[in-house]
C-alpha atoms as a PDB file:
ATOM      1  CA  UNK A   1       0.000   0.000   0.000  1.00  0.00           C
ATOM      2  CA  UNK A   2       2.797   2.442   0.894  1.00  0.00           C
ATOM      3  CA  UNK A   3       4.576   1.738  -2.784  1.00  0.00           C
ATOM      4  CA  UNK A   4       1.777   2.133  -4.542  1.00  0.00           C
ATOM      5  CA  UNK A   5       1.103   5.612  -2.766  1.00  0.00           C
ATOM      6  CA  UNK A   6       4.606   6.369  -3.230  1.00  0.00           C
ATOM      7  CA  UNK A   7       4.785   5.949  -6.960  1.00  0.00           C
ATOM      8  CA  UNK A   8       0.948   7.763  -7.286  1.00  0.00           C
ATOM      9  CA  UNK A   9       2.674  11.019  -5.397  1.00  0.00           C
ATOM     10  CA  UNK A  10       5.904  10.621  -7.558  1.00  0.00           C
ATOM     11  CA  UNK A  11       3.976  10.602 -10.833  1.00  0.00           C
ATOM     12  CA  UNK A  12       1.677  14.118  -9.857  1.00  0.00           C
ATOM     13  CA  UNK A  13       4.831  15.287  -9.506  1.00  0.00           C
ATOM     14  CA  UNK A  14       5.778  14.661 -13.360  1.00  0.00           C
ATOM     15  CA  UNK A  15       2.701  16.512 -14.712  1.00  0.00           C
ATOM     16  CA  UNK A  16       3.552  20.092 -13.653  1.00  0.00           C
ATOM     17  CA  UNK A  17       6.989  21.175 -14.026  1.00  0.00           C
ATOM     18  CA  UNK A  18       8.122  24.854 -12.910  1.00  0.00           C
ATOM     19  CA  UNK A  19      12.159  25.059 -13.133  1.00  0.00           C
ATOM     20  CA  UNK A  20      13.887  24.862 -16.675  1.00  0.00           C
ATOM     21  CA  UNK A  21      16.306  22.240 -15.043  1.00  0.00           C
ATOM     22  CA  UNK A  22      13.368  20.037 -14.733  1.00  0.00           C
ATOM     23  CA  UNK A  23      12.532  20.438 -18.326  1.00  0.00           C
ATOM     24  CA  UNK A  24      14.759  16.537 -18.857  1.00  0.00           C
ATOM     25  CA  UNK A  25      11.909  14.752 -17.891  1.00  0.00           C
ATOM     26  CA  UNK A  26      10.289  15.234 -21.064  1.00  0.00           C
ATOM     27  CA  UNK A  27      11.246  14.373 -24.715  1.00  0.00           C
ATOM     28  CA  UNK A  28      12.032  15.889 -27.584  1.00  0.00           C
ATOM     29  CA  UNK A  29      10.495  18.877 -28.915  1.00  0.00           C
ATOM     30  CA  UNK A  30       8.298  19.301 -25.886  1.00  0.00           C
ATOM     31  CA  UNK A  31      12.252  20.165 -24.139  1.00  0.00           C
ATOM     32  CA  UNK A  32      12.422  23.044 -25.957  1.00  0.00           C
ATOM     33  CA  UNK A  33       8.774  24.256 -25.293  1.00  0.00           C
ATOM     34  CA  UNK A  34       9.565  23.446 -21.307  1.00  0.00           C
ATOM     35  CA  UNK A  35      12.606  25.590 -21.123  1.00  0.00           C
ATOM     36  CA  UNK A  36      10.874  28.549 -23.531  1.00  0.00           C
ATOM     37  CA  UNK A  37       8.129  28.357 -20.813  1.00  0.00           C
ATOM     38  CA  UNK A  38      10.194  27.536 -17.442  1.00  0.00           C
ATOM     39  CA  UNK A  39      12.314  30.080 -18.230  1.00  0.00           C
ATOM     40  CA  UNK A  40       9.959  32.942 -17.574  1.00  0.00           C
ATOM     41  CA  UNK A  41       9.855  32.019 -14.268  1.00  0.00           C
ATOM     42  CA  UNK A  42      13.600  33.607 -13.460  1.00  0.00           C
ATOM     43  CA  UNK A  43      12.157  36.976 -14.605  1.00  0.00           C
ATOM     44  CA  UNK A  44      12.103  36.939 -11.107  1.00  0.00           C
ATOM     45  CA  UNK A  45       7.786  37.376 -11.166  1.00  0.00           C
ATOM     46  CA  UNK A  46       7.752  40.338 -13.710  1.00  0.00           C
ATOM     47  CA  UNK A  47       6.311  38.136 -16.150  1.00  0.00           C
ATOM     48  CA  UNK A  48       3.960  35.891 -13.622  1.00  0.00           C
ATOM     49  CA  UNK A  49       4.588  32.446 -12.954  1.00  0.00           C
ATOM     50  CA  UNK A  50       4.383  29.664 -15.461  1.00  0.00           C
ATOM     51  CA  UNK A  51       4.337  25.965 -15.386  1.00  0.00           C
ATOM     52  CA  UNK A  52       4.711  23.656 -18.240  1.00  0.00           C
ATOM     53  CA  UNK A  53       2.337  20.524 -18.259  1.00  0.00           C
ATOM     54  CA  UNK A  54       3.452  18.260 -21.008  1.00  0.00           C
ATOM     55  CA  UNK A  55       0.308  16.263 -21.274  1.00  0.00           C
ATOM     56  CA  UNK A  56      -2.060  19.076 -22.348  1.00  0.00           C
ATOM     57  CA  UNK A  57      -2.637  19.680 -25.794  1.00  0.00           C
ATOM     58  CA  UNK A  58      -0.416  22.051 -28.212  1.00  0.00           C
ATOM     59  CA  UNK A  59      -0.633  25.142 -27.148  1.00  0.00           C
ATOM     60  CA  UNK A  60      -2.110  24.527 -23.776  1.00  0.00           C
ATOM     61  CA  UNK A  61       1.421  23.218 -22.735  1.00  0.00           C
ATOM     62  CA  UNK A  62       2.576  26.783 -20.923  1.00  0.00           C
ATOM     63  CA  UNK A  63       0.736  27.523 -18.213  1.00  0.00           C
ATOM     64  CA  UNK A  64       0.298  31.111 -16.415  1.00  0.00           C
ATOM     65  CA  UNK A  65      -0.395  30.555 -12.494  1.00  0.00           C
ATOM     66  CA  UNK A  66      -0.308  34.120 -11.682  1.00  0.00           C
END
């Protein structure tokens, strides 16, 4: 029961991802969109705060939290 609550908090962890070093967890092209997005972030809040979540669709991918 533990493991299985383990992995379940491990893999909400994968969905939302906030720091451009954290963009390796995802392939490909969706890398580049991750750091384009994640990178925003060290604008220091000027620009909001943005998360990338690589399983929405194209163009829903960046998200703007504040």
């Amino acid at each position: 029961m533990k493991k299985a609550l383990i992995l379940l908090l491990l893999a909400g962890c994968a969905h939302a991802i906030k720091n451009v070093s954290d963009c390796d967890r995802v392939d490909g092209i969706k890398r580049v969109e991750c750091g384009a997005c994640t990178l925003q972030n060290k604008a220091g809040g000027y620009l909001g705060e943005y998360e990338y979540k690589p399983d929405n669709n194209a163009g829903d991918r960046c998200v703007r939290l504040k």
